[in-house]
PDB file of N, CA and C in Angstrom:
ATOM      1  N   UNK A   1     -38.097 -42.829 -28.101  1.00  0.00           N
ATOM      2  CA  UNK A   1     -38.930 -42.364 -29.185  1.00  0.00           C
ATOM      3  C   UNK A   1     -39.249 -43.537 -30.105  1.00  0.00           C
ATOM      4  N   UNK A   2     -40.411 -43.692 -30.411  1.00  0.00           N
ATOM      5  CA  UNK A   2     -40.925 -44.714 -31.435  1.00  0.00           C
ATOM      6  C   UNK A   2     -40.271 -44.124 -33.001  1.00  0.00           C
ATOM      7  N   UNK A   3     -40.113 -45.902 -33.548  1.00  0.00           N
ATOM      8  CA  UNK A   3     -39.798 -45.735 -35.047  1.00  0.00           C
ATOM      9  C   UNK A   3     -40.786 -45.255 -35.769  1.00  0.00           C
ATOM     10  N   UNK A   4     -40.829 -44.154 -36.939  1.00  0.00           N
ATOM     11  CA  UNK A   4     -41.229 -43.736 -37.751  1.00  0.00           C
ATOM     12  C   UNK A   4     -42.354 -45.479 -38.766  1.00  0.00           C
ATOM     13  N   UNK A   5     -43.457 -45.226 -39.066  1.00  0.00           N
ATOM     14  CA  UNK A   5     -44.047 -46.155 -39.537  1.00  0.00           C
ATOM     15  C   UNK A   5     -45.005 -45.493 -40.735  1.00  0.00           C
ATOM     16  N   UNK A   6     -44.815 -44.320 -41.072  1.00  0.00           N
ATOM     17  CA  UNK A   6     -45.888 -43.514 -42.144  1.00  0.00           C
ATOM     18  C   UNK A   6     -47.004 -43.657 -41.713  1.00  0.00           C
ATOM     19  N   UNK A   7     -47.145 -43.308 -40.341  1.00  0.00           N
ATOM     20  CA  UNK A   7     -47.946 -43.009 -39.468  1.00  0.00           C
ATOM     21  C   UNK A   7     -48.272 -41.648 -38.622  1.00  0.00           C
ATOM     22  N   UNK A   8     -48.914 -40.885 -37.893  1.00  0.00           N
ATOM     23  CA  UNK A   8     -49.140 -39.701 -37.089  1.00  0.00           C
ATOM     24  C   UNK A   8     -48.989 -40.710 -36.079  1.00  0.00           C
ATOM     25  N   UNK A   9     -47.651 -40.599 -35.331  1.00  0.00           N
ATOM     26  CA  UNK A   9     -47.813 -40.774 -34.219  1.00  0.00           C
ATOM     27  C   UNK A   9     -47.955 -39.596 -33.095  1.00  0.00           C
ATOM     28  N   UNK A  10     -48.131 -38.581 -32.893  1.00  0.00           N
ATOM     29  CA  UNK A  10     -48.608 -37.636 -32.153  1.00  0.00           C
ATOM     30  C   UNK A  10     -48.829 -36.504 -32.492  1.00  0.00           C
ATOM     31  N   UNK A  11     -49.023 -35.367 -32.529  1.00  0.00           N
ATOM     32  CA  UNK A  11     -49.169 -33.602 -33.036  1.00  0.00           C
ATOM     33  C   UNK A  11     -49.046 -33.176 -31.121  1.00  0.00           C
ATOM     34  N   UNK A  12     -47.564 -32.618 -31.723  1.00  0.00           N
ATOM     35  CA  UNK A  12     -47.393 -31.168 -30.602  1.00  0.00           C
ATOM     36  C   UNK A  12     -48.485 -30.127 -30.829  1.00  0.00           C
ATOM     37  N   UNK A  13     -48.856 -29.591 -29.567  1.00  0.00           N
ATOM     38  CA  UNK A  13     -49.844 -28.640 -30.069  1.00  0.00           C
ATOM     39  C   UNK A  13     -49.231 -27.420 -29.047  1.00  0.00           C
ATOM     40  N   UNK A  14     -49.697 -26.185 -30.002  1.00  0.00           N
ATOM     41  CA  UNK A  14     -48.840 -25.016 -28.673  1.00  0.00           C
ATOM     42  C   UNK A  14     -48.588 -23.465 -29.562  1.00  0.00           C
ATOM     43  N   UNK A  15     -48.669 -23.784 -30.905  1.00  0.00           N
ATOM     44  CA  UNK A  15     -48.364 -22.648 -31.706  1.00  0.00           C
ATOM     45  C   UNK A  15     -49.933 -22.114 -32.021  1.00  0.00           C
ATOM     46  N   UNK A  16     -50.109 -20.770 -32.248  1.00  0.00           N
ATOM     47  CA  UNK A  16     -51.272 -20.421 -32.717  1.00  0.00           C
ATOM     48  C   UNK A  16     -51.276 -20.210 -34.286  1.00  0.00           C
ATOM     49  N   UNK A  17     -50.263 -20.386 -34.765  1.00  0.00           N
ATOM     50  CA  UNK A  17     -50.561 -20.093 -36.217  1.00  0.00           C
ATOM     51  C   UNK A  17     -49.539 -21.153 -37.016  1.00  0.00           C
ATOM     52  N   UNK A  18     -49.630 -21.352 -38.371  1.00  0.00           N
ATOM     53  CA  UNK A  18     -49.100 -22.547 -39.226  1.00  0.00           C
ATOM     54  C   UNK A  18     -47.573 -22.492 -38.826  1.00  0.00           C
ATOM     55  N   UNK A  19     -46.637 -23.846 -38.670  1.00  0.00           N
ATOM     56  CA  UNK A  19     -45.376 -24.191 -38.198  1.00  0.00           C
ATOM     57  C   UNK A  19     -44.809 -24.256 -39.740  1.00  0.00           C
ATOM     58  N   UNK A  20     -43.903 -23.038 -40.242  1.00  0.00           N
ATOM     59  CA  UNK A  20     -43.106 -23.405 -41.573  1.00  0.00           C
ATOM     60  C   UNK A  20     -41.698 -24.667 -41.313  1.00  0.00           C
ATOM     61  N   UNK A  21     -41.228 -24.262 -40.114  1.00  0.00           N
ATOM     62  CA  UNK A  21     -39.856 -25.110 -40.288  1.00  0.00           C
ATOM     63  C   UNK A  21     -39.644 -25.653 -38.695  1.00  0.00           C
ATOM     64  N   UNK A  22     -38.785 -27.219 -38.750  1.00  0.00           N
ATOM     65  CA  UNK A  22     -38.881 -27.746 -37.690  1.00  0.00           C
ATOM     66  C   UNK A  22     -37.239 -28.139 -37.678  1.00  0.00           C
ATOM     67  N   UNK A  23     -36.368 -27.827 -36.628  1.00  0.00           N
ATOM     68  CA  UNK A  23     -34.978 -28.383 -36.234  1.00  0.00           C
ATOM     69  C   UNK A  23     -35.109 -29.477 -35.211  1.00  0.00           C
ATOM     70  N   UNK A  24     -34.664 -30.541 -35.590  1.00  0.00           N
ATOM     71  CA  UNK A  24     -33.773 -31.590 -34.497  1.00  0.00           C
ATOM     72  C   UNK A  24     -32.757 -31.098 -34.122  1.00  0.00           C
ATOM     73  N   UNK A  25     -32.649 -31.461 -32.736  1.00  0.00           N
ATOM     74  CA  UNK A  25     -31.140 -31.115 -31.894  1.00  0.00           C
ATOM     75  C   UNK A  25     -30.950 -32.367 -31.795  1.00  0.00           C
ATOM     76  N   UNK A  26     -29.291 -32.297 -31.982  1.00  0.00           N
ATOM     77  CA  UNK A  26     -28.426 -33.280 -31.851  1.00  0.00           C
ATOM     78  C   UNK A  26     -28.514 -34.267 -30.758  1.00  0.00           C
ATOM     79  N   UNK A  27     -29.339 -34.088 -29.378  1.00  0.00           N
ATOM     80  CA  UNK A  27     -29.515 -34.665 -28.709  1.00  0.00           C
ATOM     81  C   UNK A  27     -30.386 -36.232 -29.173  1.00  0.00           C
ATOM     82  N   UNK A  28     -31.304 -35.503 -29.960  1.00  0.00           N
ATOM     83  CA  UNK A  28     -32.672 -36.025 -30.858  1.00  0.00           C
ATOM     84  C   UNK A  28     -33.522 -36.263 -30.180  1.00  0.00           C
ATOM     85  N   UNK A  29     -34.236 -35.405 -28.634  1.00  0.00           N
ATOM     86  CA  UNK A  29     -34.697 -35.562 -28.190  1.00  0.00           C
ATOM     87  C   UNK A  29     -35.715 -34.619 -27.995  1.00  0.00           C
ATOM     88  N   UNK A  30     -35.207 -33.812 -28.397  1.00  0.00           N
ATOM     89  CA  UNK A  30     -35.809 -32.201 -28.823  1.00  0.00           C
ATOM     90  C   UNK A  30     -35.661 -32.013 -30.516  1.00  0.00           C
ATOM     91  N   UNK A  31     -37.145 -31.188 -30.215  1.00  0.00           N
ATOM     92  CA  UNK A  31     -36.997 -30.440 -31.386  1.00  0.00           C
ATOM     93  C   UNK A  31     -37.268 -28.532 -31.484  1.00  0.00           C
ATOM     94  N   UNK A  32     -36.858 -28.283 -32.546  1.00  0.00           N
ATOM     95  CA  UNK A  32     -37.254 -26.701 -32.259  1.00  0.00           C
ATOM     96  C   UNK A  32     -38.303 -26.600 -33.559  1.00  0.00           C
ATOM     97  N   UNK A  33     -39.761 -25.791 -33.317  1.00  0.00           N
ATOM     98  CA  UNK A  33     -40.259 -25.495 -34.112  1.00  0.00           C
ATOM     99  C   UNK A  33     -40.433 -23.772 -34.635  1.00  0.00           C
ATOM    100  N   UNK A  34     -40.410 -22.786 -35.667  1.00  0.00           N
ATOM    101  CA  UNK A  34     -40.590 -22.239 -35.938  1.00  0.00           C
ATOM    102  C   UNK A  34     -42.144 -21.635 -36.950  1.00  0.00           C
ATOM    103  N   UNK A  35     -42.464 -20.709 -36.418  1.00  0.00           N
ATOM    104  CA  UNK A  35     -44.043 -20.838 -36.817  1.00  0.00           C
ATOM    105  C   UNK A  35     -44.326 -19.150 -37.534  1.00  0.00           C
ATOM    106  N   UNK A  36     -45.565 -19.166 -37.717  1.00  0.00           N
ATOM    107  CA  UNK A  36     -46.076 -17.598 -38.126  1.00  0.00           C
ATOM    108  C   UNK A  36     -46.214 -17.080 -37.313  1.00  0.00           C
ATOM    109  N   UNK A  37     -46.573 -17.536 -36.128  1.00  0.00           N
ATOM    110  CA  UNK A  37     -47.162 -16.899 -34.643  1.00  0.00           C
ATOM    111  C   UNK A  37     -46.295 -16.154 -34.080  1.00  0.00           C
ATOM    112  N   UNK A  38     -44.809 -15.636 -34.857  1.00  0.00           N
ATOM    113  CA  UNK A  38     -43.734 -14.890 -34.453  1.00  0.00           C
ATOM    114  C   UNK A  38     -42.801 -16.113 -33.332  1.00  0.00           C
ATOM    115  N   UNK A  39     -42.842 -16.966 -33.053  1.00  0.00           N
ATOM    116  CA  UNK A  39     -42.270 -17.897 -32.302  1.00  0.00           C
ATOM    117  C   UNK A  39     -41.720 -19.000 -32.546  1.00  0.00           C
ATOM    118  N   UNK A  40     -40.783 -19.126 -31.837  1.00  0.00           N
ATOM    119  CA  UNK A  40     -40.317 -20.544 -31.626  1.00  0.00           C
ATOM    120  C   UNK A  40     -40.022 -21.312 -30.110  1.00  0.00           C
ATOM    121  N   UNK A  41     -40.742 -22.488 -30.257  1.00  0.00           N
ATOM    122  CA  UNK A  41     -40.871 -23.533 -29.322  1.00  0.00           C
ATOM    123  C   UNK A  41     -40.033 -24.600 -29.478  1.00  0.00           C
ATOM    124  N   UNK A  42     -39.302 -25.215 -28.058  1.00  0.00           N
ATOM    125  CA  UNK A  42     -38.319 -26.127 -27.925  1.00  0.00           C
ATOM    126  C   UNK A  42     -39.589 -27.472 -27.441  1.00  0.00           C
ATOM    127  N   UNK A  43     -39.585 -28.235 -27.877  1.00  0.00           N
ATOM    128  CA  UNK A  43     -40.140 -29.424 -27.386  1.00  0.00           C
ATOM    129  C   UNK A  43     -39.418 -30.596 -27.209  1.00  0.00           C
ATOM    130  N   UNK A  44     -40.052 -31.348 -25.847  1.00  0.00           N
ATOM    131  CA  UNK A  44     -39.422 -32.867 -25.709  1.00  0.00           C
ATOM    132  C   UNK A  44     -40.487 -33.365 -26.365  1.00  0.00           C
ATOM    133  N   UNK A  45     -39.421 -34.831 -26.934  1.00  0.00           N
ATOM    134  CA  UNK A  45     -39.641 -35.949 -27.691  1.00  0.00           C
ATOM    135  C   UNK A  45     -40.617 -37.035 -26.830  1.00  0.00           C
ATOM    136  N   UNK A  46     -39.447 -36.711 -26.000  1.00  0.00           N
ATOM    137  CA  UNK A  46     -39.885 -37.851 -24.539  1.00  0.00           C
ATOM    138  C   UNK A  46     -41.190 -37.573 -23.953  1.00  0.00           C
ATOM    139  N   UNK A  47     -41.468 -36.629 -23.378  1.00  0.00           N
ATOM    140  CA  UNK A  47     -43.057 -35.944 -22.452  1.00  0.00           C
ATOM    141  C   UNK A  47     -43.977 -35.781 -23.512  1.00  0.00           C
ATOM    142  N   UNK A  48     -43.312 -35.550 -25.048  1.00  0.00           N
ATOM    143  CA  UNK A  48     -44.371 -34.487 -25.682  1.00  0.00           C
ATOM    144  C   UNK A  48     -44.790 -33.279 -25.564  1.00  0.00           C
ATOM    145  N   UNK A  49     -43.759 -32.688 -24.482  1.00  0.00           N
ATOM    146  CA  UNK A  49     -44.167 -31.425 -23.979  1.00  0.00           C
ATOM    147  C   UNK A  49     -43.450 -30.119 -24.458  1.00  0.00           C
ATOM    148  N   UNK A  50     -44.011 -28.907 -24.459  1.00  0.00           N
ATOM    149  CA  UNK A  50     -43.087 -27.566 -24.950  1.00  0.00           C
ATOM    150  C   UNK A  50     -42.531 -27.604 -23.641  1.00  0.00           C
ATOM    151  N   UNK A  51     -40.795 -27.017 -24.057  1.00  0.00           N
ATOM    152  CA  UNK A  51     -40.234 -26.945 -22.898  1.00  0.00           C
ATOM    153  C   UNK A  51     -40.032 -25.392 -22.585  1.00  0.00           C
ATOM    154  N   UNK A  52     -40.262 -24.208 -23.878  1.00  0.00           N
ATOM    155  CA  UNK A  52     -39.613 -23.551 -23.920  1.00  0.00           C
ATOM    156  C   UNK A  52     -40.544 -22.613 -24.890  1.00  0.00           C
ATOM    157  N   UNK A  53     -40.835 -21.216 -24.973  1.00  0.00           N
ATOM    158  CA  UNK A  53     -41.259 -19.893 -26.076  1.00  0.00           C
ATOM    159  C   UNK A  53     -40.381 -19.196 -26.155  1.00  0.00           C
ATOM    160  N   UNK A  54     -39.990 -19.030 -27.238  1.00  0.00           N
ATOM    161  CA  UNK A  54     -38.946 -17.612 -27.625  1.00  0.00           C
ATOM    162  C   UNK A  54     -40.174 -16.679 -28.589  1.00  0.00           C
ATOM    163  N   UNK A  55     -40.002 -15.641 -27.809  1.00  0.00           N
ATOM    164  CA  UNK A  55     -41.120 -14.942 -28.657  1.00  0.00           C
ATOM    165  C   UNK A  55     -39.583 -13.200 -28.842  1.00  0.00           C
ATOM    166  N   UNK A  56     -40.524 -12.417 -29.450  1.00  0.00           N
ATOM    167  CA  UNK A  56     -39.921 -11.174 -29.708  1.00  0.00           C
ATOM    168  C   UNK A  56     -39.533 -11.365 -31.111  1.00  0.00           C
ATOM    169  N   UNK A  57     -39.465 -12.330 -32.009  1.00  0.00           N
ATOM    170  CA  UNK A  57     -39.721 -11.744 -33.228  1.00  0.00           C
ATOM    171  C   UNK A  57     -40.621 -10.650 -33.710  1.00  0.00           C
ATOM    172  N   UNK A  58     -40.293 -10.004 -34.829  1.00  0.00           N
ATOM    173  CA  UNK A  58     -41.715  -8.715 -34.978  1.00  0.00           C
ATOM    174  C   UNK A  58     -42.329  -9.810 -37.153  1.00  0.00           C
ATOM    175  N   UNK A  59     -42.015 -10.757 -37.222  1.00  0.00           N
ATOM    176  CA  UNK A  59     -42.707 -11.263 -38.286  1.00  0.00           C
ATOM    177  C   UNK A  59     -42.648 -12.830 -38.126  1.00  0.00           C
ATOM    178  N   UNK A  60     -43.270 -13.770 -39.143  1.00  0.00           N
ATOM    179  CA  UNK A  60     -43.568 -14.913 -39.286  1.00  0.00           C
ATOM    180  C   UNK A  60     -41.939 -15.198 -39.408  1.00  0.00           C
ATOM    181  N   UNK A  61     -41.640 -16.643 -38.275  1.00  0.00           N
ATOM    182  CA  UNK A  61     -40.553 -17.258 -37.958  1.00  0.00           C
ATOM    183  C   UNK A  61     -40.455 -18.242 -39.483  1.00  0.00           C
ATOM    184  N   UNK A  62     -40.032 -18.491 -40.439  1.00  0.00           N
ATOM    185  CA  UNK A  62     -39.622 -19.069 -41.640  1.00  0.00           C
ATOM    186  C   UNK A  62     -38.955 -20.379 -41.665  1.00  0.00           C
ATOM    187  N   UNK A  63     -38.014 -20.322 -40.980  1.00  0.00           N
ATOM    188  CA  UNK A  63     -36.744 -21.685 -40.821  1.00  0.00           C
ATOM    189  C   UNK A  63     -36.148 -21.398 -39.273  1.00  0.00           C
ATOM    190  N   UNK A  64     -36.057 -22.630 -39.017  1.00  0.00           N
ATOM    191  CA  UNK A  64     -35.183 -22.210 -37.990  1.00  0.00           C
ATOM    192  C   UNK A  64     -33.655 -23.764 -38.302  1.00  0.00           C
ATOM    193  N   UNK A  65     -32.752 -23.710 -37.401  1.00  0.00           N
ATOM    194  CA  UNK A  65     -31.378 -24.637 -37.582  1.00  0.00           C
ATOM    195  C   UNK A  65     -30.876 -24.881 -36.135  1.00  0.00           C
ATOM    196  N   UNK A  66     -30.721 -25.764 -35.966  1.00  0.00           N
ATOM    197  CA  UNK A  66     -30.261 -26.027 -34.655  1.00  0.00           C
ATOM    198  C   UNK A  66     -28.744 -26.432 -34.844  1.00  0.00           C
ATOM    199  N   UNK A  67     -27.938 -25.600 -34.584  1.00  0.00           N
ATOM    200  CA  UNK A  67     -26.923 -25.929 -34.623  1.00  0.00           C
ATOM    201  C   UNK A  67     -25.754 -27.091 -33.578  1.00  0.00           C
ATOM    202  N   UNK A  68     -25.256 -27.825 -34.100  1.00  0.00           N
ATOM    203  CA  UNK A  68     -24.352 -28.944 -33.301  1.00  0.00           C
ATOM    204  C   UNK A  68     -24.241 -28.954 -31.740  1.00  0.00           C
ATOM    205  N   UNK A  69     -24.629 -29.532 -31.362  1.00  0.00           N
ATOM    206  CA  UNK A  69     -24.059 -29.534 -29.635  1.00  0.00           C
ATOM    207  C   UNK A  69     -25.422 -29.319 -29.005  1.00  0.00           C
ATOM    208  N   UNK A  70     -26.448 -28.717 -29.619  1.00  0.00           N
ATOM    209  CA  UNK A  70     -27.674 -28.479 -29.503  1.00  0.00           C
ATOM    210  C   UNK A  70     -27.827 -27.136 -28.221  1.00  0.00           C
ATOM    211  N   UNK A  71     -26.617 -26.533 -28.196  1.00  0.00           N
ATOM    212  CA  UNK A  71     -26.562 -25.170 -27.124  1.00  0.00           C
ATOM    213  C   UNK A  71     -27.334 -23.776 -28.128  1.00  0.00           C
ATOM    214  N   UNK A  72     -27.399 -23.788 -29.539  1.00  0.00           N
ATOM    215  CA  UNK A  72     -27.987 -22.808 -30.430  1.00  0.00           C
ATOM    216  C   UNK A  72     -28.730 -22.665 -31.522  1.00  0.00           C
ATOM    217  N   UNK A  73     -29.827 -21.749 -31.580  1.00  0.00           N
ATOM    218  CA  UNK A  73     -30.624 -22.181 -32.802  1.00  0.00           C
ATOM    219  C   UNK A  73     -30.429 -21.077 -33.898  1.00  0.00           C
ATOM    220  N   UNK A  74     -30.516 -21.042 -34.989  1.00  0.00           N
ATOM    221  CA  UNK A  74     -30.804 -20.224 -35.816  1.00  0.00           C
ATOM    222  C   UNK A  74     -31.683 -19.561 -36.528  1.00  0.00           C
ATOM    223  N   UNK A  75     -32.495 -18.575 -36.536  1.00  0.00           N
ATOM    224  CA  UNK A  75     -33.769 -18.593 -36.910  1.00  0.00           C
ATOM    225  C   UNK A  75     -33.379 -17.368 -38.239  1.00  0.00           C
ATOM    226  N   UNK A  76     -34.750 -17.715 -39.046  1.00  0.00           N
ATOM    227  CA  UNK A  76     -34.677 -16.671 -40.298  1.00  0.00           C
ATOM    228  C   UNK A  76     -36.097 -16.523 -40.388  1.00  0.00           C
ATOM    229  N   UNK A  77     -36.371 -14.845 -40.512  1.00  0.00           N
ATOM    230  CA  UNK A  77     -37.800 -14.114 -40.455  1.00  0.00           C
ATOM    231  C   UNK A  77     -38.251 -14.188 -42.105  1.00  0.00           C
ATOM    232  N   UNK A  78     -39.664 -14.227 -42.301  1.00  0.00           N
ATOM    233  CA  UNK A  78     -40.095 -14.417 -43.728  1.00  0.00           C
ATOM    234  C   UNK A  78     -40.313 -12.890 -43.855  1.00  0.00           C
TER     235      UNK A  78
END
């Protein structure tokens, strides 16, 4: 993964509606995003790619937490 430079170095694209909260996993290779679109997406760092949809929320995904070891996430509904 490239160093941070206060730059856009890329936009994941994949959610249909605004992303409130974003978790790093401990790996730091992934991230988890949480969105309005009722979802959350696991993405690599590395490909740039979604690896993963968790859908079945019934409202806008708020925060999500990736907890240690990077085996679990935490999510909180707005």
């Amino acid at each position: 993964m490239e160093s941070w430079r206060g730059e856009v170095l890329y936009t994941l694209q994949g959610h249909t509606s605004r992303v409130d909260s974003l978790a790093v996993v401990s790996d730091q290779h992934r991230i988890i995003s949480a969105s309005d679109d009722h979802t959350l997406k696991v993405w690599d760092l590395d490909s740039r790619k979604e690896l993963l949809t968790f859908r079945g929320h019934t409202k806008p995904v708020r925060a999500v937490v990736a907890v240690p070891g990077g085996q679990y996430a935490i999510s909180a509904l707005g």
